[in-house]
C-alpha atoms as a PDB file:
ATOM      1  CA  UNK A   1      23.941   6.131   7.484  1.00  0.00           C
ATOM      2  CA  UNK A   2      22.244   7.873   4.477  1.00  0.00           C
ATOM      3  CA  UNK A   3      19.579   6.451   2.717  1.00  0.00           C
ATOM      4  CA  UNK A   4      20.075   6.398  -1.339  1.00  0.00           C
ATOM      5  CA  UNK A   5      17.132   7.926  -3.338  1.00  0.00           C
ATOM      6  CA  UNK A   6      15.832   8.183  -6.624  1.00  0.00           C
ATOM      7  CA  UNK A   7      15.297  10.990  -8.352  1.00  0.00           C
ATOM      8  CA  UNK A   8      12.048  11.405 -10.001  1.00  0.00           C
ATOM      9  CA  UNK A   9      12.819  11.200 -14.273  1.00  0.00           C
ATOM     10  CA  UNK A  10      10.643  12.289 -16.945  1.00  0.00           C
ATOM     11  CA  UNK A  11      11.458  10.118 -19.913  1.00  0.00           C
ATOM     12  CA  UNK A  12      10.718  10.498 -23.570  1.00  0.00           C
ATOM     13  CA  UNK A  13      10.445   8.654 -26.616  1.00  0.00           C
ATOM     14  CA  UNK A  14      10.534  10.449 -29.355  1.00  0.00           C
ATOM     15  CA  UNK A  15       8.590  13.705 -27.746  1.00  0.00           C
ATOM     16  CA  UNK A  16       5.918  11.547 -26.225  1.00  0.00           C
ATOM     17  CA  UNK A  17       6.504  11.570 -22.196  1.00  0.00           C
ATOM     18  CA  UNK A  18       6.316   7.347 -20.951  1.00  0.00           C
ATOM     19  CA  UNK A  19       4.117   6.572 -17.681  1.00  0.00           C
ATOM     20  CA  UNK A  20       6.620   6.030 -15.111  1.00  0.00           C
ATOM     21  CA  UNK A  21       5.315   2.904 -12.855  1.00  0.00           C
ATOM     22  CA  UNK A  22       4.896   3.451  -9.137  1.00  0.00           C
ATOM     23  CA  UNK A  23       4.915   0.442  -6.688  1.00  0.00           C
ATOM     24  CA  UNK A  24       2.852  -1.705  -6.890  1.00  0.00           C
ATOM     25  CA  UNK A  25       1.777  -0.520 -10.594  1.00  0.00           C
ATOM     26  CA  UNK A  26       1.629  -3.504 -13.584  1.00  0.00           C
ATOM     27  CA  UNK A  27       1.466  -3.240 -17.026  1.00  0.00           C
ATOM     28  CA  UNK A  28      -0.329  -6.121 -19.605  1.00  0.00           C
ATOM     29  CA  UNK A  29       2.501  -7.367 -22.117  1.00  0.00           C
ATOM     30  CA  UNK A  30       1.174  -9.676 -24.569  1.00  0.00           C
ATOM     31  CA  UNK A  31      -1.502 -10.360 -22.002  1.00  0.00           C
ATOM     32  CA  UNK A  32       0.449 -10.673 -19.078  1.00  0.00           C
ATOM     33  CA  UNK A  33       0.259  -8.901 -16.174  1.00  0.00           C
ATOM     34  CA  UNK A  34       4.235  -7.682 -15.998  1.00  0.00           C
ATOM     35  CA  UNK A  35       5.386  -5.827 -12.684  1.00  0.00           C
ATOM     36  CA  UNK A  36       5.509  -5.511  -8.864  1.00  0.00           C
ATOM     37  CA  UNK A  37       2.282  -6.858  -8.028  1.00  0.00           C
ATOM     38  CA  UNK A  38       0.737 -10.067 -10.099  1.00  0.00           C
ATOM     39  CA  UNK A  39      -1.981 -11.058  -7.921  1.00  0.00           C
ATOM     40  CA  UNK A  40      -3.898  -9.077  -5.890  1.00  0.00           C
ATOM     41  CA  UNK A  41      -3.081  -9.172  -2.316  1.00  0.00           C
ATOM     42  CA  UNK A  42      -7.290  -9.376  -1.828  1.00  0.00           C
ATOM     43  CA  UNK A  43      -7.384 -12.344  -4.305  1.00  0.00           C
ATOM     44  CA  UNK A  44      -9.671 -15.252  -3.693  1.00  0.00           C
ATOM     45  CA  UNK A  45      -7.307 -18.298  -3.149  1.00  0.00           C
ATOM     46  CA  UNK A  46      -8.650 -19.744  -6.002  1.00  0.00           C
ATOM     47  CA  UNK A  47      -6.656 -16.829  -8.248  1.00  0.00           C
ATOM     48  CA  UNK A  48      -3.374 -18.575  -6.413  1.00  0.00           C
ATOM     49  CA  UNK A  49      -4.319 -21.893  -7.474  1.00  0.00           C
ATOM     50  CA  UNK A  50      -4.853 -20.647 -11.216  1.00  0.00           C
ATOM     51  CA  UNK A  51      -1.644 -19.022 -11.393  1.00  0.00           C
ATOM     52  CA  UNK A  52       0.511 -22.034  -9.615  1.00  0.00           C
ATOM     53  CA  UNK A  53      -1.351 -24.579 -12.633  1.00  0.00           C
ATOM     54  CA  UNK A  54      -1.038 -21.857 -15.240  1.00  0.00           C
ATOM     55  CA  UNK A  55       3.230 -21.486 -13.979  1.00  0.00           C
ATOM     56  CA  UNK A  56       3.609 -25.169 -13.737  1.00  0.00           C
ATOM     57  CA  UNK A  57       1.502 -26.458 -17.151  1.00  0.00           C
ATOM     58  CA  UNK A  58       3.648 -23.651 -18.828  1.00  0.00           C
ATOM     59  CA  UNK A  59       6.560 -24.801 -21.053  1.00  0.00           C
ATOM     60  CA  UNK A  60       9.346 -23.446 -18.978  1.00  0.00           C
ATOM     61  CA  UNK A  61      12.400 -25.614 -17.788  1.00  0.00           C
ATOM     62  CA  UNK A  62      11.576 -27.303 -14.010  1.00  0.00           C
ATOM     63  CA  UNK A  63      13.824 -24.946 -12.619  1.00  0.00           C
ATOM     64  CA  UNK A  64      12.017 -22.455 -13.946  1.00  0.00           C
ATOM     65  CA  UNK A  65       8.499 -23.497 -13.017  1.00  0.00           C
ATOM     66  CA  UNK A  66      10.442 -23.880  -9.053  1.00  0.00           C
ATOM     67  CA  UNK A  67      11.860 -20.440  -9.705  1.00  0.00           C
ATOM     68  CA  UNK A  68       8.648 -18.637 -10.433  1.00  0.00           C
ATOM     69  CA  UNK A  69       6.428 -20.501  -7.266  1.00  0.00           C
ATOM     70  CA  UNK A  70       9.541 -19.294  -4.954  1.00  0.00           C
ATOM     71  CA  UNK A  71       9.468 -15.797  -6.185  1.00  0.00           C
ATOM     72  CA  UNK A  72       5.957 -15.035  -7.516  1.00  0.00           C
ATOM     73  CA  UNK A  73       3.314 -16.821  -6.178  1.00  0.00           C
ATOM     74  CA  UNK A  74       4.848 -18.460  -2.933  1.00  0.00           C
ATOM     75  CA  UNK A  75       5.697 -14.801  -1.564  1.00  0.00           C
ATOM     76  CA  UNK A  76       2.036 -12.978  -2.636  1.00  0.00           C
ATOM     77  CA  UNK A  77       0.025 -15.775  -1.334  1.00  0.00           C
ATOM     78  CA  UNK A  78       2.126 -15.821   2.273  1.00  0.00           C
ATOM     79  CA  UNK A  79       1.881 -11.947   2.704  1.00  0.00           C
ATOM     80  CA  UNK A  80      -1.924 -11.950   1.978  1.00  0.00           C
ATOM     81  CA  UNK A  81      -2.819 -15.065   4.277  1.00  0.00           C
ATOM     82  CA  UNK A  82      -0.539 -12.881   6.864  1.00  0.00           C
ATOM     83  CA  UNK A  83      -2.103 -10.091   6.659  1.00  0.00           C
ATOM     84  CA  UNK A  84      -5.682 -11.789   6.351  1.00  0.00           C
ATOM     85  CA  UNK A  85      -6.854 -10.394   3.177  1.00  0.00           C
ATOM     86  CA  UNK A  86      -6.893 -13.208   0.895  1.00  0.00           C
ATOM     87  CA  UNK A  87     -10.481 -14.845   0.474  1.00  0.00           C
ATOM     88  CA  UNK A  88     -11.305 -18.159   0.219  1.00  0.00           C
ATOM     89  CA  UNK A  89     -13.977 -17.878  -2.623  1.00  0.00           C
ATOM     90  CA  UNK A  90     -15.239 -15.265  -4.587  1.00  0.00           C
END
């Protein structure tokens, strides 16, 4: 079976060329971190905690606050204590 690539695209907005993210890359959108990766995989555990309070004292819906653990910060924090790079203080 064949494998479906991408092609690599230069884009344009008006004739300024936009910074095409690799993996892994994040931008900062109204001071968010917005992308692949929002913690670092070599995070102290403390940055985990921080982000769990800062998702679950947020405003959004319950489902939504269970939503973003499951697919955000559950994920990043089981990968790094896998792979033993996440620190347990800074």
């Amino acid at each position: 079976m064949r494998m479906k690539t991408t092609v690599p695209t230069q884009f344009f907005i008006g004739e300024q060329p936009e910074e095409i993210m690799e993996e892994g890359d994040y931008i900062e959108y109204l001071g968010k971190p917005v992308g692949f990766r929002i913690i670092s995989p070599t995070a102290p555990l403390e940055e985990y905690k921080q982000k769990g309070l800062d998702i679950l004292t947020s405003k959004l819906a319950p489902w939504q606050k269970r939503h973003a653990m499951l697919t955000f910060i559950y994920p990043a924090m089981t990968h790094a204590m896998r792979m033993g790079t996440c620190k347990s203080h800074q």
